[in-house]
Every structure is written in structure tokens, then in C-alpha cells.
C-alpha atoms as a PDB file:
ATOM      1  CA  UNK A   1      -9.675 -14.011 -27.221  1.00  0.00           C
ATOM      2  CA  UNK A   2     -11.466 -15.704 -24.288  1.00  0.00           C
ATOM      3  CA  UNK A   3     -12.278 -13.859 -21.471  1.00  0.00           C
ATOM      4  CA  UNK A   4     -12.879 -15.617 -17.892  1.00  0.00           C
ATOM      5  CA  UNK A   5     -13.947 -13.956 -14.409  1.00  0.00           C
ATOM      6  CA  UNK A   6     -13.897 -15.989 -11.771  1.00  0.00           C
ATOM      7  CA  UNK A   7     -15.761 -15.290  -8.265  1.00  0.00           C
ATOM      8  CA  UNK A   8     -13.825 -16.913  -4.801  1.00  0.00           C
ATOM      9  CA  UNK A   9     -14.566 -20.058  -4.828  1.00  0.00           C
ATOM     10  CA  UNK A  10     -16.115 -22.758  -2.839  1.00  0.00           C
ATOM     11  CA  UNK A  11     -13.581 -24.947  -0.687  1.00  0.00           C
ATOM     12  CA  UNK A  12     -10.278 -25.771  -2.041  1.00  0.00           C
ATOM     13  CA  UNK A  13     -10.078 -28.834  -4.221  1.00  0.00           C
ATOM     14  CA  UNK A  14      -7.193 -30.813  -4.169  1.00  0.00           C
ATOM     15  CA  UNK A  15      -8.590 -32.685  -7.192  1.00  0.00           C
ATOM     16  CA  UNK A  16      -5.582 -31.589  -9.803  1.00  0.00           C
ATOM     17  CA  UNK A  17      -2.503 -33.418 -11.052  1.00  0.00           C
ATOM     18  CA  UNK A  18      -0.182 -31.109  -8.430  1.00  0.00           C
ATOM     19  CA  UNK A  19       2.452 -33.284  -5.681  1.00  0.00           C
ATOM     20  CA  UNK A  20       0.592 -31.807  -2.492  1.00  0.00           C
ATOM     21  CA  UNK A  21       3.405 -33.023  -0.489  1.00  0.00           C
ATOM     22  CA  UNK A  22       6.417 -31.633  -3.547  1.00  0.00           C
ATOM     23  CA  UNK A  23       4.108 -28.213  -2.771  1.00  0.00           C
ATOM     24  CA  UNK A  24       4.658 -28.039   0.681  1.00  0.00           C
ATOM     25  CA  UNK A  25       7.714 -29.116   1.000  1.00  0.00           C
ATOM     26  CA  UNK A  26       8.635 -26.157  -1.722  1.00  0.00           C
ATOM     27  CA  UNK A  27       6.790 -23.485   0.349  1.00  0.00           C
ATOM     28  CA  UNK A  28       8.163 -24.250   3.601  1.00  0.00           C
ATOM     29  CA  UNK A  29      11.524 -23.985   2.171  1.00  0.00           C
ATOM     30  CA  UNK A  30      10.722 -20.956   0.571  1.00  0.00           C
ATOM     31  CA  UNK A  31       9.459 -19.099   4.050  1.00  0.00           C
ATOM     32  CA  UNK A  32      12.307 -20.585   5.916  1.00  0.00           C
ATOM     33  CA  UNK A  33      14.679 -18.806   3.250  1.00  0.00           C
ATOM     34  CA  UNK A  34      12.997 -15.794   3.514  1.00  0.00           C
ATOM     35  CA  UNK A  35      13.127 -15.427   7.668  1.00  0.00           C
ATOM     36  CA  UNK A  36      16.798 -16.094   7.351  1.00  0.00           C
ATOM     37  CA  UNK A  37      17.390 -19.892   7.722  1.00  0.00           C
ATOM     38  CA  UNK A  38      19.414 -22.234   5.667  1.00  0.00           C
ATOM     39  CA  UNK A  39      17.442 -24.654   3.735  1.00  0.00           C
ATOM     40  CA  UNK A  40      18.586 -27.910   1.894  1.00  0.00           C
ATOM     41  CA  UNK A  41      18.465 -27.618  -2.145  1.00  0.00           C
ATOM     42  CA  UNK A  42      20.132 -30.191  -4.502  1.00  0.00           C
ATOM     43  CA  UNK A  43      21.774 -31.171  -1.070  1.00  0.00           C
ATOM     44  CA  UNK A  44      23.734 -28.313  -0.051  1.00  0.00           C
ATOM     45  CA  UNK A  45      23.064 -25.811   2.447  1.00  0.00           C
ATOM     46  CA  UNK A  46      21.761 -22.191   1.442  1.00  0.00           C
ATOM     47  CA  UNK A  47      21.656 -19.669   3.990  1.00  0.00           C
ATOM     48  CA  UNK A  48      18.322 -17.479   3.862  1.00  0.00           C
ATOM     49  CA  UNK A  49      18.350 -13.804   3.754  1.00  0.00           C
ATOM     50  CA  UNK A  50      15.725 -11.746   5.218  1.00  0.00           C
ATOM     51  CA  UNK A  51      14.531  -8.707   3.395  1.00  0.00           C
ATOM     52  CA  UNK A  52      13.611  -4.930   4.745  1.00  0.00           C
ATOM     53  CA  UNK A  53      10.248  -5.359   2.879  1.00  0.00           C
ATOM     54  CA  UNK A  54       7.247  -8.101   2.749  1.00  0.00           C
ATOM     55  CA  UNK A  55       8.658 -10.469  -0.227  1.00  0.00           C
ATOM     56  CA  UNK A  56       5.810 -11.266  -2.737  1.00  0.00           C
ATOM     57  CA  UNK A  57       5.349 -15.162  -4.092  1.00  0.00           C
ATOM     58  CA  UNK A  58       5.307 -15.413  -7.612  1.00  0.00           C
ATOM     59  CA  UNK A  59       4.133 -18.355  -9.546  1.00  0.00           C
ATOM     60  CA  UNK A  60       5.825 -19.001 -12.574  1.00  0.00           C
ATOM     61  CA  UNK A  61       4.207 -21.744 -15.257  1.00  0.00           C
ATOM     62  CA  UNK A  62       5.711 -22.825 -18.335  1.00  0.00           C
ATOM     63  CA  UNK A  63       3.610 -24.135 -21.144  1.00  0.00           C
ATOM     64  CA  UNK A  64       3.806 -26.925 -24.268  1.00  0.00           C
ATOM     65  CA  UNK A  65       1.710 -27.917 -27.327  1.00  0.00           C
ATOM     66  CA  UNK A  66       0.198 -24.167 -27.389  1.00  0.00           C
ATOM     67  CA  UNK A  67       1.083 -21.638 -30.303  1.00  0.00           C
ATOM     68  CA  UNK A  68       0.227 -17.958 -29.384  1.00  0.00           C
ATOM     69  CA  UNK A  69       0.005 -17.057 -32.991  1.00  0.00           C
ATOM     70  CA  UNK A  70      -2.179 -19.611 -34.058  1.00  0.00           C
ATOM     71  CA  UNK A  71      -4.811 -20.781 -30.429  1.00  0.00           C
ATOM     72  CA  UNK A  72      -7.093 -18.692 -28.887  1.00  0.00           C
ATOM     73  CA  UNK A  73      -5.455 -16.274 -26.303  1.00  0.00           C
ATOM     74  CA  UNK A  74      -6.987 -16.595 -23.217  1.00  0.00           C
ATOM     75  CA  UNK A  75      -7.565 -13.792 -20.302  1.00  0.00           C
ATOM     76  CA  UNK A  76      -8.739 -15.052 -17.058  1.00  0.00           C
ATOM     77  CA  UNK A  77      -9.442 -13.489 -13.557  1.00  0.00           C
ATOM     78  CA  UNK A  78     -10.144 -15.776 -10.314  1.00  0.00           C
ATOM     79  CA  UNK A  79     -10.139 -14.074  -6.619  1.00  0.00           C
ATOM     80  CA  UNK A  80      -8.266 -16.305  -4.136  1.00  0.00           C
ATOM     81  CA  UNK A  81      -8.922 -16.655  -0.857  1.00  0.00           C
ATOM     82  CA  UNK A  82      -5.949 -14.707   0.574  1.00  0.00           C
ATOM     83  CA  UNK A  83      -4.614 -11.378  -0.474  1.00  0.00           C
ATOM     84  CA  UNK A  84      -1.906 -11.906  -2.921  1.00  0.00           C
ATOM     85  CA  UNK A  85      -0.495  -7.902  -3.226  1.00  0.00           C
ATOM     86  CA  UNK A  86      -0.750  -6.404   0.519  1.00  0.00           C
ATOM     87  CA  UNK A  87       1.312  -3.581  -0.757  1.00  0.00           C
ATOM     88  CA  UNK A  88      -0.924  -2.241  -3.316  1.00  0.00           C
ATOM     89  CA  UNK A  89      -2.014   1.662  -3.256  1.00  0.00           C
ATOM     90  CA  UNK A  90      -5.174   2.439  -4.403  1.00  0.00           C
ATOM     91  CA  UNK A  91      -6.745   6.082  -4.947  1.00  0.00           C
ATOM     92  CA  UNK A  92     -10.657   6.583  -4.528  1.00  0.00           C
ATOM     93  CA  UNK A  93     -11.782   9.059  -6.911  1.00  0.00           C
ATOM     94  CA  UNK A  94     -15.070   9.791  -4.882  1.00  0.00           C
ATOM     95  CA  UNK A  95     -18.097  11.555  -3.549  1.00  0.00           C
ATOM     96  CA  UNK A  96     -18.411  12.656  -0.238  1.00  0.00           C
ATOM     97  CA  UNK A  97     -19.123   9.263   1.123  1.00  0.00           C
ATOM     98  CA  UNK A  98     -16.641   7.148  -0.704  1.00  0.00           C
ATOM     99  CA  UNK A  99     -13.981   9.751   0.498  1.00  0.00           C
ATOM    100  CA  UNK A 100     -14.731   9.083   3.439  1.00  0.00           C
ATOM    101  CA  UNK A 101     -14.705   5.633   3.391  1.00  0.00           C
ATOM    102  CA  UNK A 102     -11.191   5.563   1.546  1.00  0.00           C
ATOM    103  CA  UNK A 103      -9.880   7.467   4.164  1.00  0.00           C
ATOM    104  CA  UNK A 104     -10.897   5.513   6.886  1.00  0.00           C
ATOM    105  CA  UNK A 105      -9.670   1.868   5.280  1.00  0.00           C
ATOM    106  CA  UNK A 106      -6.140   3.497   4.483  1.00  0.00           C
ATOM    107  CA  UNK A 107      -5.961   4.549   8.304  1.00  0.00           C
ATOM    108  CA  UNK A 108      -6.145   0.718   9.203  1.00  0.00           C
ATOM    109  CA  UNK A 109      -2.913  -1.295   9.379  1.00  0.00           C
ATOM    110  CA  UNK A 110      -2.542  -3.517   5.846  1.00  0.00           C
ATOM    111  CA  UNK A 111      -3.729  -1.015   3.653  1.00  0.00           C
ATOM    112  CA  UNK A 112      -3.018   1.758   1.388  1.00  0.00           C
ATOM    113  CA  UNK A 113      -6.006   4.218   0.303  1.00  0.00           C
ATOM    114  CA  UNK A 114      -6.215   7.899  -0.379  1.00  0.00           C
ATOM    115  CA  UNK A 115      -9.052   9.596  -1.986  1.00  0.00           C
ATOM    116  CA  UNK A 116      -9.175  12.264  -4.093  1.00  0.00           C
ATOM    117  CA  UNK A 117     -12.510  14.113  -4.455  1.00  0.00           C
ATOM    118  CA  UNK A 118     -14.094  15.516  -8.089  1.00  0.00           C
ATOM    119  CA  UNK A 119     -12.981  19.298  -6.465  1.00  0.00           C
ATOM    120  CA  UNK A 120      -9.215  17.928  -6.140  1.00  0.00           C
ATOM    121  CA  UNK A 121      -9.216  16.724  -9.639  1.00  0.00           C
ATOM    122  CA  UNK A 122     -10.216  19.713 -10.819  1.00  0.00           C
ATOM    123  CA  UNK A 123      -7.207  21.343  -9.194  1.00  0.00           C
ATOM    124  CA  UNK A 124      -5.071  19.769 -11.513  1.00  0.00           C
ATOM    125  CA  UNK A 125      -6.303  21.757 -14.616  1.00  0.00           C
ATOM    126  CA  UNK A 126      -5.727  18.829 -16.890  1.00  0.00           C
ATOM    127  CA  UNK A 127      -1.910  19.594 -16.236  1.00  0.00           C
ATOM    128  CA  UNK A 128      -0.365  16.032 -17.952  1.00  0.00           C
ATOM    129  CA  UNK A 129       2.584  16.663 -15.313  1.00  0.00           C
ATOM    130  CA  UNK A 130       0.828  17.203 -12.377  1.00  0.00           C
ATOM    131  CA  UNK A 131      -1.330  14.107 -13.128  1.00  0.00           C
ATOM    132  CA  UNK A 132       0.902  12.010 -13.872  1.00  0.00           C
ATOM    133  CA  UNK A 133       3.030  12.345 -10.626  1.00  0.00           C
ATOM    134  CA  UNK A 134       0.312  13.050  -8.717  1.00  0.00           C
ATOM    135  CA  UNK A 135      -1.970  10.168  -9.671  1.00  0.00           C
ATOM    136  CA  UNK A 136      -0.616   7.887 -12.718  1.00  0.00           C
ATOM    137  CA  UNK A 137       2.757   6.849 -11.054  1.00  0.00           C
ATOM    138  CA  UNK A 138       1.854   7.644  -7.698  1.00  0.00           C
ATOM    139  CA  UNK A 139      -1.151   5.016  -7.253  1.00  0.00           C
ATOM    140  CA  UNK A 140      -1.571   1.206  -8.755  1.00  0.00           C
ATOM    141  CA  UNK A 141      -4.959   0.984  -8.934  1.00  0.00           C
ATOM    142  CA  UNK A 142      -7.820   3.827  -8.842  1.00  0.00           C
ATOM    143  CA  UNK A 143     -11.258   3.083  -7.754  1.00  0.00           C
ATOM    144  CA  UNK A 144     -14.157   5.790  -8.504  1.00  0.00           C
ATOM    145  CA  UNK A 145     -18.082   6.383  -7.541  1.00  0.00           C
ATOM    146  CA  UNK A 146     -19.944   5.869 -10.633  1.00  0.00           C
ATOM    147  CA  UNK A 147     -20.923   8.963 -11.508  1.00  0.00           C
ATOM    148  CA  UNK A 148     -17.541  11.144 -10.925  1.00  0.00           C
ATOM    149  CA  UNK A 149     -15.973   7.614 -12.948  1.00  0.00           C
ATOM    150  CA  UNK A 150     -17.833   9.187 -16.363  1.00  0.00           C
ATOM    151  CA  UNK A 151     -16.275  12.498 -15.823  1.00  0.00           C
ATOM    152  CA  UNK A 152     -13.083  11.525 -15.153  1.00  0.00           C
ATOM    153  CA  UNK A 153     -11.272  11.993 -18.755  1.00  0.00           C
ATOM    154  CA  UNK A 154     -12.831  15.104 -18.754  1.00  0.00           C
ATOM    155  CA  UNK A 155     -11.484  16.323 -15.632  1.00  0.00           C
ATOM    156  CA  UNK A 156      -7.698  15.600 -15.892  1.00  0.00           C
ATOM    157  CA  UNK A 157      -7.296  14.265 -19.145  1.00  0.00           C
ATOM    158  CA  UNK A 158      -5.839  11.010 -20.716  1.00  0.00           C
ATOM    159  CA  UNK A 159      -3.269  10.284 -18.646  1.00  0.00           C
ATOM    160  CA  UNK A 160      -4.635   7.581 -16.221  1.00  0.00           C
ATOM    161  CA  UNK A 161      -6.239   5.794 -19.651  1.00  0.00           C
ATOM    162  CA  UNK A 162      -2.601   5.733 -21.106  1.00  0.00           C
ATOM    163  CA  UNK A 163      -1.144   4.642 -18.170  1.00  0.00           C
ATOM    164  CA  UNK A 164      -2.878   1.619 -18.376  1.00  0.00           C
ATOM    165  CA  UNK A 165      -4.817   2.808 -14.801  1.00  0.00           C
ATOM    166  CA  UNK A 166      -8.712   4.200 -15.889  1.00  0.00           C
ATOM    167  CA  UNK A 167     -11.012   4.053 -12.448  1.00  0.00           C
ATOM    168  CA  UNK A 168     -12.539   1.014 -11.792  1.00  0.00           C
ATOM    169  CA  UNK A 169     -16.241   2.138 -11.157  1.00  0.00           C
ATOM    170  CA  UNK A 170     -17.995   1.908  -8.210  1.00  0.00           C
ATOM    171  CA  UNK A 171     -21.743   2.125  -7.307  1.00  0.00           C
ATOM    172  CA  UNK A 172     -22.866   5.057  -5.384  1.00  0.00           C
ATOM    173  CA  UNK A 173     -24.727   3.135  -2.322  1.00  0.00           C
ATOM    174  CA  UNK A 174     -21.381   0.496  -1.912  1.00  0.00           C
ATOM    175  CA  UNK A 175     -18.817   0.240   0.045  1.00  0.00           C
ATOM    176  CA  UNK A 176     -15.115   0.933  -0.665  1.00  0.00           C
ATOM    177  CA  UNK A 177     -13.608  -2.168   1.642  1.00  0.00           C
ATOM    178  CA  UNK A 178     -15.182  -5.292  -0.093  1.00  0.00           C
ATOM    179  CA  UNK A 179     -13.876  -4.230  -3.362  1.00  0.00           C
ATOM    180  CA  UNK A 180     -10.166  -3.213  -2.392  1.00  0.00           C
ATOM    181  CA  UNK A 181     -10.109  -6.897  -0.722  1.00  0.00           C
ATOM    182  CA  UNK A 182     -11.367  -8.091  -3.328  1.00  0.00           C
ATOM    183  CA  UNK A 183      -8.682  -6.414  -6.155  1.00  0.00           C
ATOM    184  CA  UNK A 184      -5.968  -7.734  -3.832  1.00  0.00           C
ATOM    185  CA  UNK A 185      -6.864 -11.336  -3.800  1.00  0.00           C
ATOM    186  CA  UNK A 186      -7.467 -11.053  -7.399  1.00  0.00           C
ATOM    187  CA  UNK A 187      -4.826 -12.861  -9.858  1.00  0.00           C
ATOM    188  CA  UNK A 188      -4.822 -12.332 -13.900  1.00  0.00           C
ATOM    189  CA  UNK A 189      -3.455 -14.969 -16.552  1.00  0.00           C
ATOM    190  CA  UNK A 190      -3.255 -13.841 -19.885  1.00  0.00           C
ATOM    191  CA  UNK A 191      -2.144 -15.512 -22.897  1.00  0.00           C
ATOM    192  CA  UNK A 192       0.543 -13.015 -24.897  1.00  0.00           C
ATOM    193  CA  UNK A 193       3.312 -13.785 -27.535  1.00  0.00           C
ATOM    194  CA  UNK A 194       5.372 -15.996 -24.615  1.00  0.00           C
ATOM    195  CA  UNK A 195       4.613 -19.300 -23.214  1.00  0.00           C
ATOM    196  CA  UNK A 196       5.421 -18.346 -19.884  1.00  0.00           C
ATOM    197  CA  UNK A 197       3.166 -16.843 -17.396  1.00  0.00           C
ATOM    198  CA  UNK A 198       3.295 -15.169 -13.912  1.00  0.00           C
ATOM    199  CA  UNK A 199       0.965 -13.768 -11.344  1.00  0.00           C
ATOM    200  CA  UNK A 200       1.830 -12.737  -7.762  1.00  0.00           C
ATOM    201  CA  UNK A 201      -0.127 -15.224  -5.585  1.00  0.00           C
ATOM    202  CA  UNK A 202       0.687 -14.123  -2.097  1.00  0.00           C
ATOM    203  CA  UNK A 203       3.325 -12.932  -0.186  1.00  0.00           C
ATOM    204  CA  UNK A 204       5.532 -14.004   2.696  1.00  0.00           C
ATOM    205  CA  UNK A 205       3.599 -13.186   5.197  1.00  0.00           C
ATOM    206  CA  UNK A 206       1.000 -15.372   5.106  1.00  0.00           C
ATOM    207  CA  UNK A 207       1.259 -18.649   6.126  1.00  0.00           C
ATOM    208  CA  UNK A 208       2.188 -21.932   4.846  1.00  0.00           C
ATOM    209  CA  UNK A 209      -1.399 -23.120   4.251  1.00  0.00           C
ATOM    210  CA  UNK A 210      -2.571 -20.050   3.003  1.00  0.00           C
ATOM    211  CA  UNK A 211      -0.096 -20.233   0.542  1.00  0.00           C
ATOM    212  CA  UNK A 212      -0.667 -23.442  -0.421  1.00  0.00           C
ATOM    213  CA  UNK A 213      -4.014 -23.176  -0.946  1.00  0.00           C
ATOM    214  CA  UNK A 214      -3.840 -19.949  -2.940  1.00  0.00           C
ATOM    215  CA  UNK A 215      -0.918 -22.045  -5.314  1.00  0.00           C
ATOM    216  CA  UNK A 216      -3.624 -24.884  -5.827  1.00  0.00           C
ATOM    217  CA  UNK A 217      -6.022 -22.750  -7.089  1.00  0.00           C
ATOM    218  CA  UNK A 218      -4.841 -20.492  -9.236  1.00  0.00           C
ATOM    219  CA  UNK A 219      -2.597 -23.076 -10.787  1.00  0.00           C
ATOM    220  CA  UNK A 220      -6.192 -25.273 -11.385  1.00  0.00           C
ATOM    221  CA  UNK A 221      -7.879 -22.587 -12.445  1.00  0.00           C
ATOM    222  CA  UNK A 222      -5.284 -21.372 -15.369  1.00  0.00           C
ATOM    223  CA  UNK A 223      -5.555 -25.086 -16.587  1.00  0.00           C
ATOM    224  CA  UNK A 224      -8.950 -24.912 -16.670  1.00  0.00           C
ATOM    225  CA  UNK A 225      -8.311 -21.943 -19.844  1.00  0.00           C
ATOM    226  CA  UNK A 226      -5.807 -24.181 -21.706  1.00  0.00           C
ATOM    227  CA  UNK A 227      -7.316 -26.328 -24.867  1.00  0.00           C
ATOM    228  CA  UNK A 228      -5.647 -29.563 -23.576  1.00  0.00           C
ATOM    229  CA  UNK A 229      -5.263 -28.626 -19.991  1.00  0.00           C
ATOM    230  CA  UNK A 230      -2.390 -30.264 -17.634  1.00  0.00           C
ATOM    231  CA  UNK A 231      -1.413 -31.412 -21.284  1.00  0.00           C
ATOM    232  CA  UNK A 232      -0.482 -27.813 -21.997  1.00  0.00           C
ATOM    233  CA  UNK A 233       1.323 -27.717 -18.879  1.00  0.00           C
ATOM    234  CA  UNK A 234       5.214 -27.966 -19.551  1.00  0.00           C
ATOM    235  CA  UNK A 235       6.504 -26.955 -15.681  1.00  0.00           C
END
């Protein structure tokens, strides 16, 4: 297994084997769709539909010449420079201070925090019910200072560990903001048993550009974790 983190990176690069233009082209299409207006594909007319909800992008890649069972699986990380989940709810597990914090970013339009402090955990008496409505299916991601992030398990249990959701930790003297932006800018690609992946790389409401330069670099940067790279790309 190979295991890549990568930090946002320096300007965009068109320097990859994509059609800027056959890009474009697909993402205005694609926004034009989604506010309702009738695009051109294969040559006949599709009428757009708009949605009650902001639609996420998705980038789909298929790959060749790669055998999960035999090549090193791969599991990268790369922030992009525009958020790619707007939607997602985070819970702050948190001191005094972090609380605080929480509270204040999920009163701002664009965001969705709540925070939870070690007294409110405790309320749930390691009740595998309680937590799991309450937290595990309630939240997707949870955030926690770094010393209430130890006690956690002990507090309410296992359920946020096998839900896939354990508290990301947090230092004490930082701030809550930088590293919410950051987890929603953040795309994953990770090598299973199929040889197709997906990651949500932005959503509807950004625009055109944005998009476009969010595509061109997570698409570079999940070819630069193939063996053969574009030769591993299949579509």
C-alpha cells in the first residue's frame, strides 16, 4: 500500500495529457444542464433540470494495464483549491475554546458545525443508540481538541471507530476554520478491488474555472500514483 498526502498546491499546471478545450466545453454543458437549459449531446437537444439542492461534480476515471490483486494499491490525498463538499457536517468534540469556535463557523452561511463538549459526551453514558443517532449518522466528519480526542472511546464507546468516523485531532492553541476548509477541499483516491474510481471534486455552484481547475488537478495528481501513469489511464 502507498500512501500519498498532498498539501494545495502551487498554481495550476496545465502540463498533462487532458483536451483543455474537450474540458470546458464538458463543464459548461454540465452547469448549463444543471440551471435548467438544453444543451447539445450527440446532436440532439436535452433539456436541463434544475435541482432543490446544490448538485455535487463527480469525477469518474476508468483505468487499464493495472491488476488490484497483483500492483501496489495506492491511497492518495491532495487539497484543491476550491471546496469540493459544501454540504458536509462536521461535529467539534472540544474544549471550551474550540466550542466556541465551532459554534461560531457553523453560524456563517456555507457551513455546517456543531460542537459537542467532553460534559455532553458524557451525557450519553456510552448508550450505542444514543450515539449512534446522535453523533455516528448524524455528522460526516468529527473534529476534536487533542486532549478530549484520547478520551473519546472511553467516553461513548466504539461507535464513531466502527462507523468509520474516529475524531480527527486537533491541537489545543489552533483554530477550528483552517482545518474544516481544508477537509472540504480535500479529495481521496484509493486503489480497491475495482478499476474505477470516484471523488467529488466540486459542486455546481462554483464556477466554470473553478471547476476546471479543480478537474485538472486532481485528475494529474491521481496519475501521478499510477505505475505507468496516463498509460494506466483507460477514460
Amino acid at each position: 500500500l502507498v500512501v500519498v498526502s498532498q498539501p494545495a498546491p502551487p498554481p495550476v499546471s496545465i502540463m498533462s495529457k487532458l483536451d483543455q478545450e474537450l474540458v470546458v466545453q464538458a463543464i459548461d454543458n454540465m452547469l448549463k444542464y444543471a440551471s435548467g437549459e438544453t444543451i447539445l449531446v450527440d446532436g440532439e437537444e436535452k433539456k436541463g433540470k434544475t435541482r432543490g439542492f446544490v448538485e455535487t461534480v463527480e469525477l469518474q476515471i476508468s483505468l487499464k494495464n493495472y491488476d488490484p490483486s497483483k500492483d501496489k494499491r495506492f491511497n492518495g490525498t491532495i487539497r484543491l483549491r476550491h471546496p469540493t463538499r459544501p454540504k458536509l457536517s462536521f461535529c467539534v468534540l472540544g474544549n471550551e475554546k474550540h466550542c466556541q469556535e465551532a459554534r461560531e463557523l457553523g453560524a456563517k452561511e456555507g457551513y455546517s458545525v456543531d460542537a459537542k463538549s467532553e460534559d455532553d459526551l458524557k451525557k450519553l453514558n456510552k448508550n450505542k443508540k444514543l450515539v449512534k443517532r446522535t453523533l455516528a449518522k448524524k455528522y460526516d466528519m468529527f473534529l476534536a481538541s487533542q486532549k478530549l480526542s484520547k478520551k473519546v472511546p472511553r467516553i461513548i464507546g466504539p461507535g464513531l471507530n466502527r462507523a468509520g468516523k474516529m475524531p480527527i485531532p486537533v491541537p489545543e492553541a489552533d483554530a477550528i476554520q483552517p482545518k474544516v476548509d481544508e477537509l472540504i477541499s480535500t479529495v481521496k483516491f484509493q486503489m480497491k478491488k475495482v478499476l474505477c474510481l470516484n471523488a467529488a471534486i466540486g459542486h455546481v455552484g462554483l464556477s466554470a474555472e473553478d471547476i476546471r481547475q479543480n478537474v485538472t488537478l486532481a485528475i494529474n495528481f491521481l496519475v501521478s500514483l499510477l505505475k505507468k501513469n496516463w498509460q494506466n489511464v483507460k477514460a
